[in-house]
Protein backbone atom coordinates (compact mmCIF):
# COMPACT_ATOMS: atom_id res chain seq x y z
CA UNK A 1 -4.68 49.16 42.03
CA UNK A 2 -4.69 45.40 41.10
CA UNK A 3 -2.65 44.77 44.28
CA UNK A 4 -5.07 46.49 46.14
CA UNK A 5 -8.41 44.43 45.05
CA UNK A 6 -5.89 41.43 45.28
CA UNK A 7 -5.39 42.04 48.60
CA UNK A 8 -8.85 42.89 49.56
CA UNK A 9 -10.05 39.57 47.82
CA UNK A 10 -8.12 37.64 50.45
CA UNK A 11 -9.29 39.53 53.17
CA UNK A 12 -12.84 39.21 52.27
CA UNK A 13 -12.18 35.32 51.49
CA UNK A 14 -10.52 34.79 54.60
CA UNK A 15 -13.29 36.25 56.83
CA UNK A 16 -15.75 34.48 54.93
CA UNK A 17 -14.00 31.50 56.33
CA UNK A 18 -13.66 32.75 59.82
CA UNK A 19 -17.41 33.27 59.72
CA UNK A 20 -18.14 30.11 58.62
CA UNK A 21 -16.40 28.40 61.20
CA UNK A 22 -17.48 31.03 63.66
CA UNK A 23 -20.81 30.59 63.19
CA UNK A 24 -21.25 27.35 64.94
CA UNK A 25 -18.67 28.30 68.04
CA UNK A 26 -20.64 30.91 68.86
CA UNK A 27 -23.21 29.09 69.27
CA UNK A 28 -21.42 26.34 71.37
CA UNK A 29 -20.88 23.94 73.79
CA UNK A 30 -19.96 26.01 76.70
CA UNK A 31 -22.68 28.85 75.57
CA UNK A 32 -25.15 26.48 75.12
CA UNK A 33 -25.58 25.21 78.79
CA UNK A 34 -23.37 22.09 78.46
CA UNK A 35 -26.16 21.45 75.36
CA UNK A 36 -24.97 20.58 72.11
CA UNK A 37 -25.43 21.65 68.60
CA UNK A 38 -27.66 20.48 65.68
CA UNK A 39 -26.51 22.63 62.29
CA UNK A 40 -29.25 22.45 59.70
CA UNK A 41 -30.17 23.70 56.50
CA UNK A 42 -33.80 24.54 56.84
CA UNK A 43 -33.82 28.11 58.22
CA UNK A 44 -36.30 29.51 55.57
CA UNK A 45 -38.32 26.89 57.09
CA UNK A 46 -39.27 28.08 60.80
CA UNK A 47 -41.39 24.57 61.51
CA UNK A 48 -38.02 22.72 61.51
CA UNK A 49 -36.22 24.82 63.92
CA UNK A 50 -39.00 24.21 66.24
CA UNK A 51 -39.26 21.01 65.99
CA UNK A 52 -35.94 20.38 66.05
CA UNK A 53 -35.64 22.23 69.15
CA UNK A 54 -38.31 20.05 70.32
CA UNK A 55 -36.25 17.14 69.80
CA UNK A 56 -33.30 18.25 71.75
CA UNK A 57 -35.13 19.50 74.65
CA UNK A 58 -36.55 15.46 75.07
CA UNK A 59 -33.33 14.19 74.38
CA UNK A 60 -32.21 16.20 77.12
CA UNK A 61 -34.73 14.41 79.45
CA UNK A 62 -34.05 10.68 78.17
CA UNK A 63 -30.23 10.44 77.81
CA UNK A 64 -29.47 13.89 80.05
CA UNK A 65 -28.23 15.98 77.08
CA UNK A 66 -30.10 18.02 74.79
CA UNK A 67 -28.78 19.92 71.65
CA UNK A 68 -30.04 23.03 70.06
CA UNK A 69 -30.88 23.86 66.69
CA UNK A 70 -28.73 26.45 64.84
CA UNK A 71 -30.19 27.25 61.54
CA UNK A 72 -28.82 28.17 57.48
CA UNK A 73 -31.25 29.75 55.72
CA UNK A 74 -30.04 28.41 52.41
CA UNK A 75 -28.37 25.40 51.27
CA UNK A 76 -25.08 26.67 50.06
CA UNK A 77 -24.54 29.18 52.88
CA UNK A 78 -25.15 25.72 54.81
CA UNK A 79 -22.75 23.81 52.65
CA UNK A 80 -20.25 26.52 53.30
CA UNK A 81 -20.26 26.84 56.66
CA UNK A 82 -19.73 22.68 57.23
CA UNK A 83 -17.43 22.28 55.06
CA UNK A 84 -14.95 25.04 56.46
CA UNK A 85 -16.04 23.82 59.94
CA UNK A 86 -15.88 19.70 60.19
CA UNK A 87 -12.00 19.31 59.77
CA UNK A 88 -11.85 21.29 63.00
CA UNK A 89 -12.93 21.24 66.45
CA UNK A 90 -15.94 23.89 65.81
CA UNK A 91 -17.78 21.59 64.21
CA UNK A 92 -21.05 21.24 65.43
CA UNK A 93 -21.89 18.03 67.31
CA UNK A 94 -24.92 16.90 64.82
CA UNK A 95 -25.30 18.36 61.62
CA UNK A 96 -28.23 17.44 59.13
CA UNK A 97 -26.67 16.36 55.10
CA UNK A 98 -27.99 14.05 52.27
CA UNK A 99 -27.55 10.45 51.95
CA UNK A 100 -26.02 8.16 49.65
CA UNK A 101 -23.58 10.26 47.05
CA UNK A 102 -23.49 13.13 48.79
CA UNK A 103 -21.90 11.98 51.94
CA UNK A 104 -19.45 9.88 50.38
CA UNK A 105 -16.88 13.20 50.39
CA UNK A 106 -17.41 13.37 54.35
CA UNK A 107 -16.80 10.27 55.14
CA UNK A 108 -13.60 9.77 52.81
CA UNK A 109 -11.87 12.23 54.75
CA UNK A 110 -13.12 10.53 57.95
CA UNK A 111 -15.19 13.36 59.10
CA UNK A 112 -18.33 11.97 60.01
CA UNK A 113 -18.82 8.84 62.91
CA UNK A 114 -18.84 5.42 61.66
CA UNK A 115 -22.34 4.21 63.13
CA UNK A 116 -22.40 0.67 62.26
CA UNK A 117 -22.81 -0.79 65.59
CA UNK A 118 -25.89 1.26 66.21
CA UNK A 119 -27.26 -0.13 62.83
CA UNK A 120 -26.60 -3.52 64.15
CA UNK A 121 -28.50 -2.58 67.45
CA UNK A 122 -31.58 -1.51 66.02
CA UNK A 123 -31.52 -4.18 62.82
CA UNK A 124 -34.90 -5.63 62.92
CA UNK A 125 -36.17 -1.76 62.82
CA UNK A 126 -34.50 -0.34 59.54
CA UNK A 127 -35.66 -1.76 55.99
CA UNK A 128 -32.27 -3.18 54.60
CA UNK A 129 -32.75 -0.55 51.67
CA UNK A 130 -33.08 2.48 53.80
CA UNK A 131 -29.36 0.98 55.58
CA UNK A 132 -27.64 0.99 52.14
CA UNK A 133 -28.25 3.97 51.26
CA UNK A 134 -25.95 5.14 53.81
CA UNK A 135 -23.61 2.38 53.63
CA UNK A 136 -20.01 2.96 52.22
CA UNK A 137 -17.49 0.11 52.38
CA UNK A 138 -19.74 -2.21 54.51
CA UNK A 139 -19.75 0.76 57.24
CA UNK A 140 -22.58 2.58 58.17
CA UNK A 141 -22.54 6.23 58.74
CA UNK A 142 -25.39 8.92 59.73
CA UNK A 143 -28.75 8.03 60.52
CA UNK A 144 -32.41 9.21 58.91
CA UNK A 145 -34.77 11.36 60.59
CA UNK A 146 -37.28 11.16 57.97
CA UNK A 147 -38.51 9.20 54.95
CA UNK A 148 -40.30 11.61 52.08
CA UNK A 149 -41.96 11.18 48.81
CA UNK A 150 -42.35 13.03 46.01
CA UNK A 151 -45.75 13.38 44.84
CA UNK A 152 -47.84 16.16 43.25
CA UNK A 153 -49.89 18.20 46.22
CA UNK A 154 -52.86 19.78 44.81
CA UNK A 155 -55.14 22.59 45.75
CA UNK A 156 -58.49 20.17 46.26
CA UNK A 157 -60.81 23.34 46.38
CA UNK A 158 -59.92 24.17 42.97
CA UNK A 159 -60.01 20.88 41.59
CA UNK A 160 -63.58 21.01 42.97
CA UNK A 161 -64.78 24.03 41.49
CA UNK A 162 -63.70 22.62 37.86
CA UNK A 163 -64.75 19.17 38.43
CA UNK A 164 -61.39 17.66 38.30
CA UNK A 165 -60.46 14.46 38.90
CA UNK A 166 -56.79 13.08 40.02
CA UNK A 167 -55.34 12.26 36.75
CA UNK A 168 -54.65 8.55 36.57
CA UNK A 169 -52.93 8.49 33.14
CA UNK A 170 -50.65 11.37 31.61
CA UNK A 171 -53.31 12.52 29.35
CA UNK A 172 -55.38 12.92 31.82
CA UNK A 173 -52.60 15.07 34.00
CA UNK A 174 -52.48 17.10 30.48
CA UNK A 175 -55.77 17.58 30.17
CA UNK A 176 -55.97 18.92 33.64
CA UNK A 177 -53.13 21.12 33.07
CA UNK A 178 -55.06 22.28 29.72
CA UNK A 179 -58.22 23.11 32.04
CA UNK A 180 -56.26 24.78 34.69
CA UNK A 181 -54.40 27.12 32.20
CA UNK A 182 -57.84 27.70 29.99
CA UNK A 183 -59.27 29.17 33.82
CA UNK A 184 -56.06 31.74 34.31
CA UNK A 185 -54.71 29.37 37.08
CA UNK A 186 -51.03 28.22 36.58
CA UNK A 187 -51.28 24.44 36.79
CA UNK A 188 -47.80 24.03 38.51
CA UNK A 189 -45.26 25.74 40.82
CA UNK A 190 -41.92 25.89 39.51
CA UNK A 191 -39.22 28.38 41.25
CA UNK A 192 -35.19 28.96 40.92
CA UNK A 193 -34.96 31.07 43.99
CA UNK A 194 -33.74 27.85 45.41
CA UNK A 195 -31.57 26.97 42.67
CA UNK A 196 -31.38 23.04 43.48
CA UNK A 197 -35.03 22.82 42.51
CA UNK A 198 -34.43 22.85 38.78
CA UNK A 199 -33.49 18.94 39.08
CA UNK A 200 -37.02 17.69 40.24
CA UNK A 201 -39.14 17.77 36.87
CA UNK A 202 -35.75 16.57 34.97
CA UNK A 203 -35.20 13.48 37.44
CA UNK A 204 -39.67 13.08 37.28
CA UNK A 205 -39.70 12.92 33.06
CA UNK A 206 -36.79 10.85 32.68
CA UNK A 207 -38.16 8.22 35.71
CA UNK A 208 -41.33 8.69 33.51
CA UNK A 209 -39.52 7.49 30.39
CA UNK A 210 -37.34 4.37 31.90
CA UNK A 211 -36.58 4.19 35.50
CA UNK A 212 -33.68 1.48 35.24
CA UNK A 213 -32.11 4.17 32.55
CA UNK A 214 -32.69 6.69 35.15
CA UNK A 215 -30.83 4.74 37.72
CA UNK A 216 -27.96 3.88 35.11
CA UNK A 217 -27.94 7.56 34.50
CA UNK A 218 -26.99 8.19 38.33
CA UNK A 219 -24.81 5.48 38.55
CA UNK A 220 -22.34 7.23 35.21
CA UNK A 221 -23.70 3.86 33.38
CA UNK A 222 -25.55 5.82 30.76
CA UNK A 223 -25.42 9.06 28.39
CA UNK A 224 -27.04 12.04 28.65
CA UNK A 225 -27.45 12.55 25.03
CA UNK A 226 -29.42 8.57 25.33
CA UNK A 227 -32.90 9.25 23.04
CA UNK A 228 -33.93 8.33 26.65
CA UNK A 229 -33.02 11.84 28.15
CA UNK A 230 -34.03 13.84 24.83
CA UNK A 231 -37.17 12.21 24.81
CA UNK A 232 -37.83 12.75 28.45
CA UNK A 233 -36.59 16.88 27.75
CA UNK A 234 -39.14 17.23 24.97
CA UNK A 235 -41.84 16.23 27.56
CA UNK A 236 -40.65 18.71 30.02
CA UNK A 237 -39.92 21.07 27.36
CA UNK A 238 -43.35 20.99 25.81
CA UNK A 239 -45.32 22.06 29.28
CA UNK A 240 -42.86 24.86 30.22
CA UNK A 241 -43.74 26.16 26.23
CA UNK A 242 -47.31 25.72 27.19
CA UNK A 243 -47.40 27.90 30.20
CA UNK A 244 -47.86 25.00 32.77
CA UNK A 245 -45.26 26.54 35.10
CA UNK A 246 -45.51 29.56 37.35
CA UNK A 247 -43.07 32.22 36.81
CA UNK A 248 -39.84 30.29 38.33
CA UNK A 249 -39.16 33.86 40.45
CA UNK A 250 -41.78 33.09 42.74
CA UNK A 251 -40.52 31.44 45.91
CA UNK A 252 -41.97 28.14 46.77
CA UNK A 253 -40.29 28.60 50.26
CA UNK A 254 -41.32 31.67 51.75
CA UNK A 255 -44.60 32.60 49.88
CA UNK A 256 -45.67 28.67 49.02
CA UNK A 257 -49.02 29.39 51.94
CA UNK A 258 -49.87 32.54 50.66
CA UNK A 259 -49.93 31.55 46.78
CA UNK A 260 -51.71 28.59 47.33
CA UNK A 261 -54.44 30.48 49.54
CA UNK A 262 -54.59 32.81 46.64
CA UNK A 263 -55.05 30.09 43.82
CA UNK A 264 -51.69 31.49 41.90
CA UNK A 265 -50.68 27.68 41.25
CA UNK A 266 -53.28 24.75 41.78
CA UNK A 267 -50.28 21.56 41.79
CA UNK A 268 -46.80 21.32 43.00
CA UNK A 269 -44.15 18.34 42.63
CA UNK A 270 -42.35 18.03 45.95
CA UNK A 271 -41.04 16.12 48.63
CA UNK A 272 -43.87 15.08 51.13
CA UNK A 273 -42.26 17.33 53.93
CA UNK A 274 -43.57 20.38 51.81
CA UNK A 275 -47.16 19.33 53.26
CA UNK A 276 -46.32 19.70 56.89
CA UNK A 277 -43.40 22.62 56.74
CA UNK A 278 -44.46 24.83 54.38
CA UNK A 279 -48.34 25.00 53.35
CA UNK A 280 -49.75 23.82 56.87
CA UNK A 281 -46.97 26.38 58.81
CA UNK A 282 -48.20 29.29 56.55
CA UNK A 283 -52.12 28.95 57.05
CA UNK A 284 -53.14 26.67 54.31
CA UNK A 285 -56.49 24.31 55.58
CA UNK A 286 -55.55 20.14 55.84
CA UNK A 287 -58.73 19.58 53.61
CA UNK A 288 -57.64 21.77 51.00
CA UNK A 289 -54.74 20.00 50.41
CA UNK A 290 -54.82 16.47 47.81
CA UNK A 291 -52.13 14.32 47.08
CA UNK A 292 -51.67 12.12 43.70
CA UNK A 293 -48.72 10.29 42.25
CA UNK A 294 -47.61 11.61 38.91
CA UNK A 295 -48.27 8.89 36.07
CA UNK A 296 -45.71 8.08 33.69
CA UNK A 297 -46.05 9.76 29.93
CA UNK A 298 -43.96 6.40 28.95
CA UNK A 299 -46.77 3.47 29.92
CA UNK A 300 -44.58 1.15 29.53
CA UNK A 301 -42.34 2.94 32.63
CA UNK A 302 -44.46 1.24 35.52
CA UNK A 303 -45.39 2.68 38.73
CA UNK A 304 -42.38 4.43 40.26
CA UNK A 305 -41.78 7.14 42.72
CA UNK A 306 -38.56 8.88 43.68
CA UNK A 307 -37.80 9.02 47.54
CA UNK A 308 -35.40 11.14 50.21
CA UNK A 309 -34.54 9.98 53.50
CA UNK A 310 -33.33 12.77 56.26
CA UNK A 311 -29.96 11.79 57.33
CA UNK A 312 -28.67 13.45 60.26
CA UNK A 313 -24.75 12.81 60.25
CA UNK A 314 -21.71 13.16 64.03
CA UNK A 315 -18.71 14.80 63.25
CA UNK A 316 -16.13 13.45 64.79
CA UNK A 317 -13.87 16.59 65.77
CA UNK A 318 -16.69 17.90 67.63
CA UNK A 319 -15.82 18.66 70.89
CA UNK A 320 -19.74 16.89 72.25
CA UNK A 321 -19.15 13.73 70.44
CA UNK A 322 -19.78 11.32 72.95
CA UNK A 323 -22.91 13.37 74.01
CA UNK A 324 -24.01 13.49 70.06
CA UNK A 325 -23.08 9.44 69.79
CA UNK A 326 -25.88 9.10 72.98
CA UNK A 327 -28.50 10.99 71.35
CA UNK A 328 -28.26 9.26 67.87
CA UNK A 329 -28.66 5.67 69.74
CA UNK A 330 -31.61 7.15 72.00
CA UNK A 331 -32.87 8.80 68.08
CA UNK A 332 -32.36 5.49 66.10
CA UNK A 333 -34.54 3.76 69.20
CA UNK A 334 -38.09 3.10 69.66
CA UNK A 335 -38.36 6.44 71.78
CA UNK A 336 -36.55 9.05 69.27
CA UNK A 337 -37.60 8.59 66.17
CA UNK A 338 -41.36 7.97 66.48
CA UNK A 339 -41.04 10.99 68.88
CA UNK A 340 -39.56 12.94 66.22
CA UNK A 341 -41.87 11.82 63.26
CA UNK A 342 -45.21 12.26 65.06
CA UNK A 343 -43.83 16.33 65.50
CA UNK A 344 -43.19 16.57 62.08
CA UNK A 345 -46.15 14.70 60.48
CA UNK A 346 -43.53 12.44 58.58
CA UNK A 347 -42.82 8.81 57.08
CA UNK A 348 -41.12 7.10 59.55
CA UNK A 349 -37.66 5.43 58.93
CA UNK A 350 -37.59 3.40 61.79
CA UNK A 351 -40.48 0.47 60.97
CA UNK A 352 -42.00 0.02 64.21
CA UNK A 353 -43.43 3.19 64.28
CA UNK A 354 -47.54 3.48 64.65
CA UNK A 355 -48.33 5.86 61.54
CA UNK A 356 -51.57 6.56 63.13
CA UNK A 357 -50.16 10.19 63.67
CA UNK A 358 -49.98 10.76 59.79
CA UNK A 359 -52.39 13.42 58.51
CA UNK A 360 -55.13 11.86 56.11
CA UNK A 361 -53.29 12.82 52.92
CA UNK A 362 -49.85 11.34 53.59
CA UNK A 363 -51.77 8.38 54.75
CA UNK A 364 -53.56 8.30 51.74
CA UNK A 365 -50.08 8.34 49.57
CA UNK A 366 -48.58 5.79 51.48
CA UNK A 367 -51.30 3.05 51.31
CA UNK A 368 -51.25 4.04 47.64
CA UNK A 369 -47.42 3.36 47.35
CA UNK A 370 -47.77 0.03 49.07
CA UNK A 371 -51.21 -1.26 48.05
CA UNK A 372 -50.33 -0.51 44.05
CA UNK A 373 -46.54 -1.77 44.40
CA UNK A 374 -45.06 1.54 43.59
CA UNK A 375 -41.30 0.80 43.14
CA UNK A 376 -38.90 3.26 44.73
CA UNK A 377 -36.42 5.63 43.66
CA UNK A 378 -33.66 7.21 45.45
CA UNK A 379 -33.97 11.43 44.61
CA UNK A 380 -31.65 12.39 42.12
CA UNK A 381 -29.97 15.44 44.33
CA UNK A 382 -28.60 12.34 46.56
CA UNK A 383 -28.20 9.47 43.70
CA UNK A 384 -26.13 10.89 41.56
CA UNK A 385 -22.72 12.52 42.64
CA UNK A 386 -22.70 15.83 44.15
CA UNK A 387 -19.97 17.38 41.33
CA UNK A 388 -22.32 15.86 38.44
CA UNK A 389 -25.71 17.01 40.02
CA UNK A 390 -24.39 20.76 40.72
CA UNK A 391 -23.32 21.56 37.22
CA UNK A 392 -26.57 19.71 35.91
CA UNK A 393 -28.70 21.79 38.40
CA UNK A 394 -27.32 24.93 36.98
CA UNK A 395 -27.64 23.85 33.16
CA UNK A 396 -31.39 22.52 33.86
CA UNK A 397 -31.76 25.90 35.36
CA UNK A 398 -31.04 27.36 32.12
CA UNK A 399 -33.36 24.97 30.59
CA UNK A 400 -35.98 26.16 32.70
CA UNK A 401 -35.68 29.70 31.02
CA UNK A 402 -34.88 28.83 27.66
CA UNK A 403 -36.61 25.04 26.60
CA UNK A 404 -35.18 25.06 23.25
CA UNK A 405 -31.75 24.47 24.44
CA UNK A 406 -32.56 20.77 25.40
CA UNK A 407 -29.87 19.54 22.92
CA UNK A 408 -27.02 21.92 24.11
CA UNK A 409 -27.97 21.43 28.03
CA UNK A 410 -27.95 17.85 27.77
CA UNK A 411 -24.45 17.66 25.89
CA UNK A 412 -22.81 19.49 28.12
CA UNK A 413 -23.91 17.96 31.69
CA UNK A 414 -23.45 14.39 29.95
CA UNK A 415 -19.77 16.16 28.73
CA UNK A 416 -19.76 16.47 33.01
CA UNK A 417 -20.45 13.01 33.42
CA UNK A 418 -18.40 11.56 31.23
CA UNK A 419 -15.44 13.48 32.63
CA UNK A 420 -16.24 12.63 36.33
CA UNK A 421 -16.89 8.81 35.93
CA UNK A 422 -13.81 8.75 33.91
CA UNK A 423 -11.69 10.28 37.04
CA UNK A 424 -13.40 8.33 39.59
CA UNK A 425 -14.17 4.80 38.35
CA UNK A 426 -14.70 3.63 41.41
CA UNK A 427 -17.54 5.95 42.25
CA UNK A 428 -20.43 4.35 40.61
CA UNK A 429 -22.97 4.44 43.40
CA UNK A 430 -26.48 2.17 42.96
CA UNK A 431 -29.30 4.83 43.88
CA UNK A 432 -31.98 3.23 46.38
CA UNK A 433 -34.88 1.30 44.87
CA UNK A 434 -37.36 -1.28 45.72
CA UNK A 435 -39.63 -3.29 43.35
């Protein structure tokens, strides 16, 4: 009997490979009208596939190949599926990823293009900041799609009807949360269907406490178990006891339209994308929708906010990668990447760009972010190192269901830390920022 569920464990593992790799030739080059591929992670997102689709179909008419979009509908089944796949020649052509730590893996083992020269082509349109963050070695590799920032997105009819007022200070955000709660609305979204989410309100308290200790924290420079981090956890801690959360079961994802139509959350701290994939996509009115930066609880923090940039990486055993090498020149250039930005209502990477296309609210957050010298923050999924921020995502997970284990959950990813910056001395990686 043990030989037998021995046996079927390697079957089942070894066609879960073969279906990984599968997935993208299927979908190839030869089936796909001499078009390449774009893998992606943002299946439970349909706006995305569109768009992207959009995107290949004018590549297609600038540089005479096009690509189409093949879709993961969650993050680790995406992870999965590339990593079995780029060491061999079914990788697909372009694949979406994360910038900064989380590439460095890829490009160790010499899997992804080395895009320097196209960096150097298109120098005066990049910030220098945005071009280190994918910069390993004094190489460049992978190019952004999109810049996004974090900010709270609020439910402006609600506000209205209790005559609230964008919270400029932390008490204020309290009291706010305090008025939304006394009215049976949950002040906040918070979900673990999509387990990486548990990291956002850890990386937003501790940025609210000391933003250089957050980026020593990234960087392995600093302890987990700091009276930094606890301090930061009793914040966080103390409006999860209070009932500022939603039930984390609810799925920000798929049902983020409908609860917001149906006032079951009035805020939400997420990546600006959220605005123009999810709540817009799902029926949710433009004028409904407000947009604040979170202030510090620490004063003495300063004006921060954490960022994300869309990298979009070529593998190099792909059998397209010439034709994916054309259309990330034509998507670094003053055609693609306005093109692409203006479809998906998004910051711009490339510099150049007209914002006028920007919807009212992210125009809003961006003149605030400039005008008020916000500094920026490189997210903490792609500043710290992709073994640390897994095992902390699953311990602040368990945080998120049981607050009083602050001192245990911080001791043992800090124990994680430790262990990896020990191994890999050489990994310390300086998270994006800009006074």
């Amino acid at each position: 009997m043990k030989m037998w569920l021995q046996t079927m464990l390697t079957v089942i593992l070894a066609l879960a490979l073969f279906f990984a790799v599968d997935h993208f030739s299927d979908n190839g080059h030869k089936k796909t009208g001499g078009q390449i591929i774009l893998a992606h992670d943002k299946g439970i997102m349909p706006m995305f596939q569109t768009i992207f689709a959009r995107q290949g179909q004018a590549a297609k008419k600038a540089v005479g190949t096009g690509f189409v979009p093949v879709p993961s509908q969650t993050t680790d089944l995406f992870v999965s599926r590339m990593m079995a796949s780029l060491p061999t020649q079914e990788a697909p052509e372009l694949f979406t990823w994360w910038s900064t730590a989380r590439v460095r893996a890829l490009v160790d083992k010499g899997l992804v293009d080395d895009l320097t020269y196209l960096w150097d082509k298109y120098d005066k349109s990049y910030d220098r900041a945005i071009r280190d963050a994918y910069t390993f070695n004094g190489r460049v590799y992978g190019f952004p799609y999109s810049i996004e920032y974090w900010a709270i997105w609020y439910n402006k009819e609600i506000f209205t009807r209790l005559n609230l007022q964008e919270p400029r200070s932390w008490a204020e955000f309290m009291a706010v949360c305090a008025t939304l709660k006394a009215h049976g609305i949950p002040p906040l979204l918070s979900s673990l269907q999509d387990q990486w989410y548990a990291f956002v309100w850890f990386m937003q308290v501790v940025i609210g406490q000391d933003p250089d200790f957050y980026v020593d924290l990234c960087r392995g420079d600093a302890s987990y178990l700091d009276t930094r981090a606890k301090k930061a956890m009793a914040v966080w801690g103390d409006m999860i006891e209070k009932g500022y959360f939603t039930d984390p079961g609810v799925n920000m994802f798929t049902n983020g339209g409908h609860l917001w139509n149906k006032e079951k959350f009035a805020m939400i701290l997420c990546g600006s994308w959220y605005y123009s994939t999810v709540l817009l996509p799902q029926g949710v009115n433009e004028e409904t929708i407000g947009v604040f930066i979170l202030p510090p609880h620490n004063q003495g923090a300063g004006k921060n906010i954490a960022m994300e940039t869309g990298p979009i990486f070529t593998a190099v055993h792909a059998p397209g990668n010439q034709e994916a090498l054309k259309i990330a020149d034509w998507w670094m250039g003053p055609e693609g990447n306005p093109y692409f930005s203006s479809l998906l209502k998004s910051y711009s990477p490339n510099r150049q760009t007209d914002p006028g296309y920007l919807p009212r609210a992210k125009k809003t957050l961006l003149s605030r972010i400039y005008d008020e010298h916000y500094r920026i923050l490189n997210r903490y999924w792609e500043a710290s190192p992709t073994p640390v921020c897994e095992f902390a995502v699953k311990k602040l997970g368990e945080f998120i269901l049981k607050p009083g284990d602050a001192d245990r959950v911080l001791s043992e990813i800090d124990r994680m830390s430790h262990d990896y910056f020990a191994k890999n001395p050489h990994q310390h990686q300086v998270p994006y920022h800009e006074d």
